[in-house]
N, C-alpha and C. Protein backbone atom coordinates (compact mmCIF):
# COMPACT_ATOMS: atom_id res chain seq x y z
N UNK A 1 9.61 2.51 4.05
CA UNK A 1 10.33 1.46 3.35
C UNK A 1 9.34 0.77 2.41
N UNK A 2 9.30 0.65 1.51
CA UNK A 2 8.71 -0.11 0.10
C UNK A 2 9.44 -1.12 -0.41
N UNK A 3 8.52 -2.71 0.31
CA UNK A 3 8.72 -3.97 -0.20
C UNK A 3 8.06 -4.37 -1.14
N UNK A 4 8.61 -5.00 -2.14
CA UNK A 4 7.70 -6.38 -3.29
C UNK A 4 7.95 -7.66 -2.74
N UNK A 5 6.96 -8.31 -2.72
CA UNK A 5 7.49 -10.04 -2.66
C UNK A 5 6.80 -10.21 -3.81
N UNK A 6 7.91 -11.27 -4.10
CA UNK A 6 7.22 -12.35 -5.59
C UNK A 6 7.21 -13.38 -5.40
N UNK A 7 5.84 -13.83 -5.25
CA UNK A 7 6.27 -15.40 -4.97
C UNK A 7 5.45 -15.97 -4.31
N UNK A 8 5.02 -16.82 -3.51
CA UNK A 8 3.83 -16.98 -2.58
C UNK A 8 4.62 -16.55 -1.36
N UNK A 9 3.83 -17.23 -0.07
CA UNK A 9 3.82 -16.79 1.34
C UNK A 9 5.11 -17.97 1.53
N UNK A 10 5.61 -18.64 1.38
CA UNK A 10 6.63 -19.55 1.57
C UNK A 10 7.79 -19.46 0.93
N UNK A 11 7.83 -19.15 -0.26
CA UNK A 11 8.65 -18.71 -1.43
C UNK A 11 8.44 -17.60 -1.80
N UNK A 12 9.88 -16.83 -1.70
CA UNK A 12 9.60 -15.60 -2.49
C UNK A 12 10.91 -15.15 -2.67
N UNK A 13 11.21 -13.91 -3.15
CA UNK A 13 12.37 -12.68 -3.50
C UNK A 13 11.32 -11.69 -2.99
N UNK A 14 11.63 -11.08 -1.68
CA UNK A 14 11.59 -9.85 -1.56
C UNK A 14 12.56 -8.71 -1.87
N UNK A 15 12.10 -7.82 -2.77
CA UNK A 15 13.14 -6.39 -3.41
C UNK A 15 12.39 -5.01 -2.09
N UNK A 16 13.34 -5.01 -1.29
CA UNK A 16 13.51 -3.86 -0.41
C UNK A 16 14.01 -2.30 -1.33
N UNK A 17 13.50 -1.16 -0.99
CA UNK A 17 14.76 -0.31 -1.51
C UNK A 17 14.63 0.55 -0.22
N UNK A 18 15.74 1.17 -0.02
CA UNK A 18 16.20 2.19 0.87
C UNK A 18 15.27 3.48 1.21
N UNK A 19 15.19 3.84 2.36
CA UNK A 19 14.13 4.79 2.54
C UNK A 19 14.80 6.34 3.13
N UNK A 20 15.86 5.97 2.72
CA UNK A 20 16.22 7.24 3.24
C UNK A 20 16.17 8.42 2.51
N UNK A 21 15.96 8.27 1.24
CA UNK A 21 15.54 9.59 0.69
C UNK A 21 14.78 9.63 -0.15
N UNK A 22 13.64 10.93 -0.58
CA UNK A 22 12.51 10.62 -1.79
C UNK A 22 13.25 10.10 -3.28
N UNK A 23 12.15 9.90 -3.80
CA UNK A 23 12.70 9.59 -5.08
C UNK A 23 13.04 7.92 -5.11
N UNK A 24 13.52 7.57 -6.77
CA UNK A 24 14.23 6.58 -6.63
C UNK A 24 14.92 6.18 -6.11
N UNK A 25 15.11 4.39 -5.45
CA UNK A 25 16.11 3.90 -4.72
C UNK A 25 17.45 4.40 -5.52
N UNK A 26 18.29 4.36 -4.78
CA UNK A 26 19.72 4.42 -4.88
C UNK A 26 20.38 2.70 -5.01
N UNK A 27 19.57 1.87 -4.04
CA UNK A 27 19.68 0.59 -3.89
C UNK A 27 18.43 -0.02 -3.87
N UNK A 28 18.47 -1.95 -3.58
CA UNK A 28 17.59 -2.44 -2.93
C UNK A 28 18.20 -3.60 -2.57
N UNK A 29 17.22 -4.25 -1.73
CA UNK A 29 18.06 -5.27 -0.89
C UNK A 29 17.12 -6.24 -1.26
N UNK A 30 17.35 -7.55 -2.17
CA UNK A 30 17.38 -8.49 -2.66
C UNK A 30 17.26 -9.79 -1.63
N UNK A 31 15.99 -10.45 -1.56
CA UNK A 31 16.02 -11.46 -0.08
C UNK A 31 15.47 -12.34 -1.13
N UNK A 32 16.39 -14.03 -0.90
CA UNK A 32 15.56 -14.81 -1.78
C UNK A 32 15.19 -16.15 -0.29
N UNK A 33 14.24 -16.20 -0.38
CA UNK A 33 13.61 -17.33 0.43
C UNK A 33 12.83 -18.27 0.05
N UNK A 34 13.19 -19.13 0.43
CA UNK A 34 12.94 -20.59 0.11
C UNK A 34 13.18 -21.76 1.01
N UNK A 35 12.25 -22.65 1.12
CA UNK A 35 12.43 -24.02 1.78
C UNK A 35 13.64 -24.25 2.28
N UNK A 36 14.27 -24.26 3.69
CA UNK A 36 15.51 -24.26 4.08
C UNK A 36 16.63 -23.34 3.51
N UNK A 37 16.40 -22.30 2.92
CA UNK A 37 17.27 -21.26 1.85
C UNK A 37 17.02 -20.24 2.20
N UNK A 38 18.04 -18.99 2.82
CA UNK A 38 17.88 -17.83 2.69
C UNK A 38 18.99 -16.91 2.73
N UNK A 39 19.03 -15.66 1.20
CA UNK A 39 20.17 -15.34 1.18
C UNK A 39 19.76 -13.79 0.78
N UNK A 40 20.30 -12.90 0.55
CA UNK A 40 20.34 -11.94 0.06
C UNK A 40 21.59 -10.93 -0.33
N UNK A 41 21.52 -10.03 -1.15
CA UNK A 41 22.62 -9.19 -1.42
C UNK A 41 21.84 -7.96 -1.42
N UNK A 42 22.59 -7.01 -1.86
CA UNK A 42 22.49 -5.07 -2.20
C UNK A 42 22.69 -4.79 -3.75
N UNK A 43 21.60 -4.55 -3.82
CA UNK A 43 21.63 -4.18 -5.39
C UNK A 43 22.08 -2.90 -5.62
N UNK A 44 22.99 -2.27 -6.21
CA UNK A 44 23.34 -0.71 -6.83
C UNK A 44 22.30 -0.41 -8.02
N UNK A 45 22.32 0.86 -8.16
CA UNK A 45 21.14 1.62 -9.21
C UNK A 45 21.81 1.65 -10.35
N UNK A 46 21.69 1.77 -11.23
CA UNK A 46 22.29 2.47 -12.57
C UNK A 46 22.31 3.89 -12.44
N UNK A 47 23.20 4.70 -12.67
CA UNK A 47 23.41 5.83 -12.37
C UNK A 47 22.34 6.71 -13.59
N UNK A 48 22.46 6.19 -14.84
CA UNK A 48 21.24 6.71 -15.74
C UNK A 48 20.28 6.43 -15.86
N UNK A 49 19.92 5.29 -15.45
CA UNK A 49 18.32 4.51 -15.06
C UNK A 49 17.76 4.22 -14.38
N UNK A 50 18.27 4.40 -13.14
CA UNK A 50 17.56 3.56 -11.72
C UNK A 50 17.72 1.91 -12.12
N UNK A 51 16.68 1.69 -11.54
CA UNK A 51 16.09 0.28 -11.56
C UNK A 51 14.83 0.05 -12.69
N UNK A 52 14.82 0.86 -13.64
CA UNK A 52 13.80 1.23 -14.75
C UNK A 52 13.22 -0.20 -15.44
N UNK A 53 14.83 -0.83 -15.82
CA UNK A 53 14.65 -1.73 -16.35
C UNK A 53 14.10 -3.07 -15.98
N UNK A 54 14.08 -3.12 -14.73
CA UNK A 54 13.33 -4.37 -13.80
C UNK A 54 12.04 -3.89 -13.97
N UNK A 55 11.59 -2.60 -13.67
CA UNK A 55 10.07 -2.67 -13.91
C UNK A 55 9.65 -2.80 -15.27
N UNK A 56 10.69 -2.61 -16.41
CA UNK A 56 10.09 -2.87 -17.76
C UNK A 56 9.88 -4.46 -17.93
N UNK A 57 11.18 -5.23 -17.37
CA UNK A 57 10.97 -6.54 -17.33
C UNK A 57 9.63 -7.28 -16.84
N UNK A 58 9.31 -7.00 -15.64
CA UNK A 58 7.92 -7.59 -15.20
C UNK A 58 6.93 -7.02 -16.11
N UNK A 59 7.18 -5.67 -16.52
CA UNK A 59 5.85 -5.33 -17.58
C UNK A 59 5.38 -6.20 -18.60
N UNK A 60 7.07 -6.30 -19.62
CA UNK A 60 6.71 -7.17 -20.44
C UNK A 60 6.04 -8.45 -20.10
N UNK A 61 6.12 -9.18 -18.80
CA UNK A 61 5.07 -10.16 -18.48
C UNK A 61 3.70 -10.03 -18.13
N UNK A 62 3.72 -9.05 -17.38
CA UNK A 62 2.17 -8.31 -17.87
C UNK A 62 1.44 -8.21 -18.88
N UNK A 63 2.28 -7.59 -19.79
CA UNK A 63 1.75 -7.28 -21.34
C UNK A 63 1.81 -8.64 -21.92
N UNK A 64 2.26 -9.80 -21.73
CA UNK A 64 2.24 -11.16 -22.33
C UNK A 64 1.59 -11.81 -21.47
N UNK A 65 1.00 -12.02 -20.40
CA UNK A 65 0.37 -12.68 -19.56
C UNK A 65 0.00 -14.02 -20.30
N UNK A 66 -0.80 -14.27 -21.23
CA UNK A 66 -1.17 -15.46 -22.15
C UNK A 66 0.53 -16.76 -22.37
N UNK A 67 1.21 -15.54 -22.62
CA UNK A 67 3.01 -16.64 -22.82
C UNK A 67 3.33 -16.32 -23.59
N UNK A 68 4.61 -16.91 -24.15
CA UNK A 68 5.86 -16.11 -24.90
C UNK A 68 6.83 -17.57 -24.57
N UNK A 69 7.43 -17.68 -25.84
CA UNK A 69 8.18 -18.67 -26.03
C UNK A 69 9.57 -18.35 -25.55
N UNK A 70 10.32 -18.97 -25.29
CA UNK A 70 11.92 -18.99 -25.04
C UNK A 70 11.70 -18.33 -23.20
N UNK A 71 13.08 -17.85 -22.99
CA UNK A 71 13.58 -17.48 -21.90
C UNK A 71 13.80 -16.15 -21.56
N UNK A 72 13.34 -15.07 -20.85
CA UNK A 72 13.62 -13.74 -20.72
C UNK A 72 14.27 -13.34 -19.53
N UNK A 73 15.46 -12.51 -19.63
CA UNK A 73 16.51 -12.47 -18.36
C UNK A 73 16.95 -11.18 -18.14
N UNK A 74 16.47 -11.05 -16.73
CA UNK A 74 17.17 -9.69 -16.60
C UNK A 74 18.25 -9.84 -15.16
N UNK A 75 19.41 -8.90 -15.58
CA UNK A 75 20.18 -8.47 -14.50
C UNK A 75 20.59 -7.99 -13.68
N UNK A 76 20.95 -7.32 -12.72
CA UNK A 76 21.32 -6.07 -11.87
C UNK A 76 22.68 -6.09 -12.37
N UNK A 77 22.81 -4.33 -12.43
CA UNK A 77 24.43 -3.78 -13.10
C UNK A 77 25.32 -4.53 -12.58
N UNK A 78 25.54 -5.13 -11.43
CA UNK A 78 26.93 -5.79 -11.16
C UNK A 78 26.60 -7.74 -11.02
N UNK A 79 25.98 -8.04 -11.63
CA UNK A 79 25.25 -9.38 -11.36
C UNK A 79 25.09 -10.02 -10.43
N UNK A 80 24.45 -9.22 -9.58
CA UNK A 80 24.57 -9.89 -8.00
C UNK A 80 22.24 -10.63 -7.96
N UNK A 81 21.98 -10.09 -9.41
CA UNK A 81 20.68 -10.60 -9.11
C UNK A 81 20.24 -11.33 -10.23
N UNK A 82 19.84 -12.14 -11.01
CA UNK A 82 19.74 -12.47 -12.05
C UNK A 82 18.13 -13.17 -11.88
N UNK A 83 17.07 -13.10 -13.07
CA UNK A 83 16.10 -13.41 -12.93
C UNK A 83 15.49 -14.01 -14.63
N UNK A 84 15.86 -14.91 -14.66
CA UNK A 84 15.19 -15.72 -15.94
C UNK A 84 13.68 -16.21 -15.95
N UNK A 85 13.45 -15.64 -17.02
CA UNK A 85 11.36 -15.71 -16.86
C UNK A 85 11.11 -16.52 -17.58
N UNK A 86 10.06 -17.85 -17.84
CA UNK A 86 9.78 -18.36 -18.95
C UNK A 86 8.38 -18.70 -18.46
N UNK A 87 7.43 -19.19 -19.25
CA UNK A 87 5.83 -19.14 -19.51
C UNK A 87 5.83 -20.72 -20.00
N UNK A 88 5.28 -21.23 -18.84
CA UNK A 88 5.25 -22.78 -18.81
C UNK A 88 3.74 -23.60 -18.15
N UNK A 89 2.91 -24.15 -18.78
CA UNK A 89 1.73 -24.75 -18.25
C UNK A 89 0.73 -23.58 -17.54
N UNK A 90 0.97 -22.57 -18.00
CA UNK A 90 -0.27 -21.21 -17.66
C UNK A 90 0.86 -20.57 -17.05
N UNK A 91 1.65 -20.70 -16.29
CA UNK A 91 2.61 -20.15 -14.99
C UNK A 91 3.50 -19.10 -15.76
N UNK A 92 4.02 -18.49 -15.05
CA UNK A 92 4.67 -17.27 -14.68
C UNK A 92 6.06 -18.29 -14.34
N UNK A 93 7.04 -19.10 -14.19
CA UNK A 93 8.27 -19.80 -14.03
C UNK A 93 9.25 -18.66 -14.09
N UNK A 94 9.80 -18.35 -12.28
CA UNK A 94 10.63 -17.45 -12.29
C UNK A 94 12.28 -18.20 -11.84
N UNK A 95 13.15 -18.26 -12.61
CA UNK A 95 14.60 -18.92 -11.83
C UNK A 95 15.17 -17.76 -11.39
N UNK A 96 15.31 -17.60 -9.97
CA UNK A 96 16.32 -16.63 -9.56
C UNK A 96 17.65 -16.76 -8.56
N UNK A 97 18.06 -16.37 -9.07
CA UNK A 97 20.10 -16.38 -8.85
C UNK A 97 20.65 -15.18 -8.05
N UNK A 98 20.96 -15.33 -6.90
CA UNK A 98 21.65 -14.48 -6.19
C UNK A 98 23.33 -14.98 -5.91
N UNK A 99 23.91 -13.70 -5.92
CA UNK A 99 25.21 -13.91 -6.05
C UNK A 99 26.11 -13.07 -5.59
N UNK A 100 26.98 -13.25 -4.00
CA UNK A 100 27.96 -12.37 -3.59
C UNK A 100 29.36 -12.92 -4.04
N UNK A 101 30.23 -12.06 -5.07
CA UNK A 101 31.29 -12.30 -5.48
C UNK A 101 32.01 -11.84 -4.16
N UNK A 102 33.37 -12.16 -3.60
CA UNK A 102 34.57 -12.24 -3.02
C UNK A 102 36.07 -12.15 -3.62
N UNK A 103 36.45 -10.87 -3.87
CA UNK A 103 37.81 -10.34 -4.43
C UNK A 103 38.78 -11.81 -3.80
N UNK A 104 38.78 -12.31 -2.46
CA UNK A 104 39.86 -12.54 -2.03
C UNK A 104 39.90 -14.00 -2.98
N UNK A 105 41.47 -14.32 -2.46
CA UNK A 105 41.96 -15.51 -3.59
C UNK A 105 41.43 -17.08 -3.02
N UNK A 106 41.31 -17.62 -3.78
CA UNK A 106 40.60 -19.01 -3.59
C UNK A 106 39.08 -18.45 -3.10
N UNK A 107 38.52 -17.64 -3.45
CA UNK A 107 37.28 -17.66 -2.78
C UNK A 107 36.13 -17.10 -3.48
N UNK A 108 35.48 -17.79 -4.48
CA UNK A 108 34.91 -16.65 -5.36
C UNK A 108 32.99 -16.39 -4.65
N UNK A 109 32.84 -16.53 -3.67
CA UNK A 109 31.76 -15.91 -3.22
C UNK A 109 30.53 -17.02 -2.58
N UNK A 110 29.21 -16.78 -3.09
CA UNK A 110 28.59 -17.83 -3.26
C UNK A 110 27.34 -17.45 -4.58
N UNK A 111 26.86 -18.52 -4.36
CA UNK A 111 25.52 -18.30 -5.20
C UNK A 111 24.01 -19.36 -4.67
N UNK A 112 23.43 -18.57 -5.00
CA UNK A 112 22.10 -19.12 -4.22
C UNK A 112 20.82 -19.17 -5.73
N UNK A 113 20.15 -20.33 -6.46
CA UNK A 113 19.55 -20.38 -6.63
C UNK A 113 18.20 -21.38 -6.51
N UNK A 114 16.75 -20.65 -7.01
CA UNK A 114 15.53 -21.32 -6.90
C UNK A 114 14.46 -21.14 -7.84
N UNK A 115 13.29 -21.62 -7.51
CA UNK A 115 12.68 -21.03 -8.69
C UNK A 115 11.28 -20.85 -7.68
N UNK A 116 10.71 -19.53 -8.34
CA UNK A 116 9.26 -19.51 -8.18
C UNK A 116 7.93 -19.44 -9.22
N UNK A 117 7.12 -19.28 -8.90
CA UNK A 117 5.64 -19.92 -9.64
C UNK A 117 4.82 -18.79 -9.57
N UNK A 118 4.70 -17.71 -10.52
CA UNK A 118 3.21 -17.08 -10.27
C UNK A 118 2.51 -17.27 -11.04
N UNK A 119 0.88 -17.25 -10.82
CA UNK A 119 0.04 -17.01 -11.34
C UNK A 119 0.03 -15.75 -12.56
N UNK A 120 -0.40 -15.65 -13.32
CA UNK A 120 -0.38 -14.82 -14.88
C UNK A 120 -1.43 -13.93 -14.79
N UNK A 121 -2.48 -14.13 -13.84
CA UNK A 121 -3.47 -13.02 -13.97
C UNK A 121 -3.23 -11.50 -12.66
N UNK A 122 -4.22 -11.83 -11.86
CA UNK A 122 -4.26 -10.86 -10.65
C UNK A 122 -3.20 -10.37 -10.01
N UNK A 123 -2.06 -11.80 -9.77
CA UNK A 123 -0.88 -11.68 -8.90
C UNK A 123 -0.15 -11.47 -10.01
N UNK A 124 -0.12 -11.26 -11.14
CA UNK A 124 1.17 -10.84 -11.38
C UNK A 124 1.05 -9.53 -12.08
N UNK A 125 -0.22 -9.08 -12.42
CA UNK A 125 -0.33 -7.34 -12.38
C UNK A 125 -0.16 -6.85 -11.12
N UNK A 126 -0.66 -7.28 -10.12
CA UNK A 126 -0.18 -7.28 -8.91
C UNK A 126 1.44 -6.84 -8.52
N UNK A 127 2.10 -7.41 -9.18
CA UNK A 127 3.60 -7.69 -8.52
C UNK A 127 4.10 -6.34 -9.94
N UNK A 128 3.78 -6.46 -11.33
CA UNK A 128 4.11 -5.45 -11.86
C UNK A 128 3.32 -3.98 -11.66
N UNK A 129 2.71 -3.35 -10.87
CA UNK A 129 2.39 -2.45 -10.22
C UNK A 129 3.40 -1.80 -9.39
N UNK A 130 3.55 -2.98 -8.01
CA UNK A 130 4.45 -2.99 -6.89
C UNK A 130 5.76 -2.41 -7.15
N UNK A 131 6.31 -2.81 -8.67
CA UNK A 131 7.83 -3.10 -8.73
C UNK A 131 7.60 -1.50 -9.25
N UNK A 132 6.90 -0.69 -10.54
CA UNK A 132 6.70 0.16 -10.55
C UNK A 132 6.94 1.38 -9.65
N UNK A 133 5.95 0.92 -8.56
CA UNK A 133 5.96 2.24 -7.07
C UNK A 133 7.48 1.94 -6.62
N UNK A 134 7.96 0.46 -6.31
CA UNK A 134 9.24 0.54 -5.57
C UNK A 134 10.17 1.26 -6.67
N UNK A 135 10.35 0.85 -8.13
CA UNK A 135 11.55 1.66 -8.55
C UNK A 135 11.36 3.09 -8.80
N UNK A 136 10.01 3.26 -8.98
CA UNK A 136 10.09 5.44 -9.18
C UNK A 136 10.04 5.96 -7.61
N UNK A 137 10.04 5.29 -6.00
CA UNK A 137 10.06 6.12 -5.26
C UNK A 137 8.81 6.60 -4.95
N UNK A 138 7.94 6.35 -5.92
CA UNK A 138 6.53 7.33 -5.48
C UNK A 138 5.45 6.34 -5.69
């Protein structure tokens, strides 16, 4: 099984993916924890991409480590994960949004958000490495 945490030892999003077969996840399992907060959902793959695009996302913070103006957001295909990046006082400022929708009537699900803090150097080549190995499987 191949975990990422992002986040410190108190705060984090751990991205699980499934170990049951080589290769790219098929899924991953999305844990957001936080100070009295803990929720998670199941992320689905893109059937033409995997999870490609989450590791391009953390790249591009890699490759910008110094900062980058505005807000950068990425999604999972059915929006059950949402992760807005912005570059604030040296930091890495991650807002993340978890979200189980509910078909039934009067009930539209919940949503869980927080934010975390990384560091721009070590830990967060660090974490774009990680996300790398978890989405190719290898």
């Amino acid at each position: 099984m191949i975990q990422v945490r992002v986040g410190s030892n108190q705060d984090f999003l751990r991205l699980t993916a499934d170990s049951t077969e080589d290769g790219p996840p098929r899924c991953l399992l999305a844990e957001l924890q936080l100070d009295g907060l803990s929720a998670s959902v199941l992320l689905a793959h893109h059937y033409a991409t995997g999870f490609a695009d989450l590791a391009e996302f953390f790249q591009e913070h890699g490759d910008d480590w110094r900062g980058w103006d505005g807000v950068r957001t990425w999604e999972s295909l059915e929006k059950e994960l949402r992760i807005d990046a912005s570059h604030q006082s040296g930091h890495v400022q991650l807002r993340v949004t978890l979200q189980r929708f509910r078909p039934d009537w009067g009930n539209d699900g919940w949503t869980a958000t927080g934010d975390l803090t990384i560091e721009p150097g070590e830990q967060l080549s660090r974490i774009v490495q990680d996300i790398k190995v978890l989405v190719t499987g290898s």
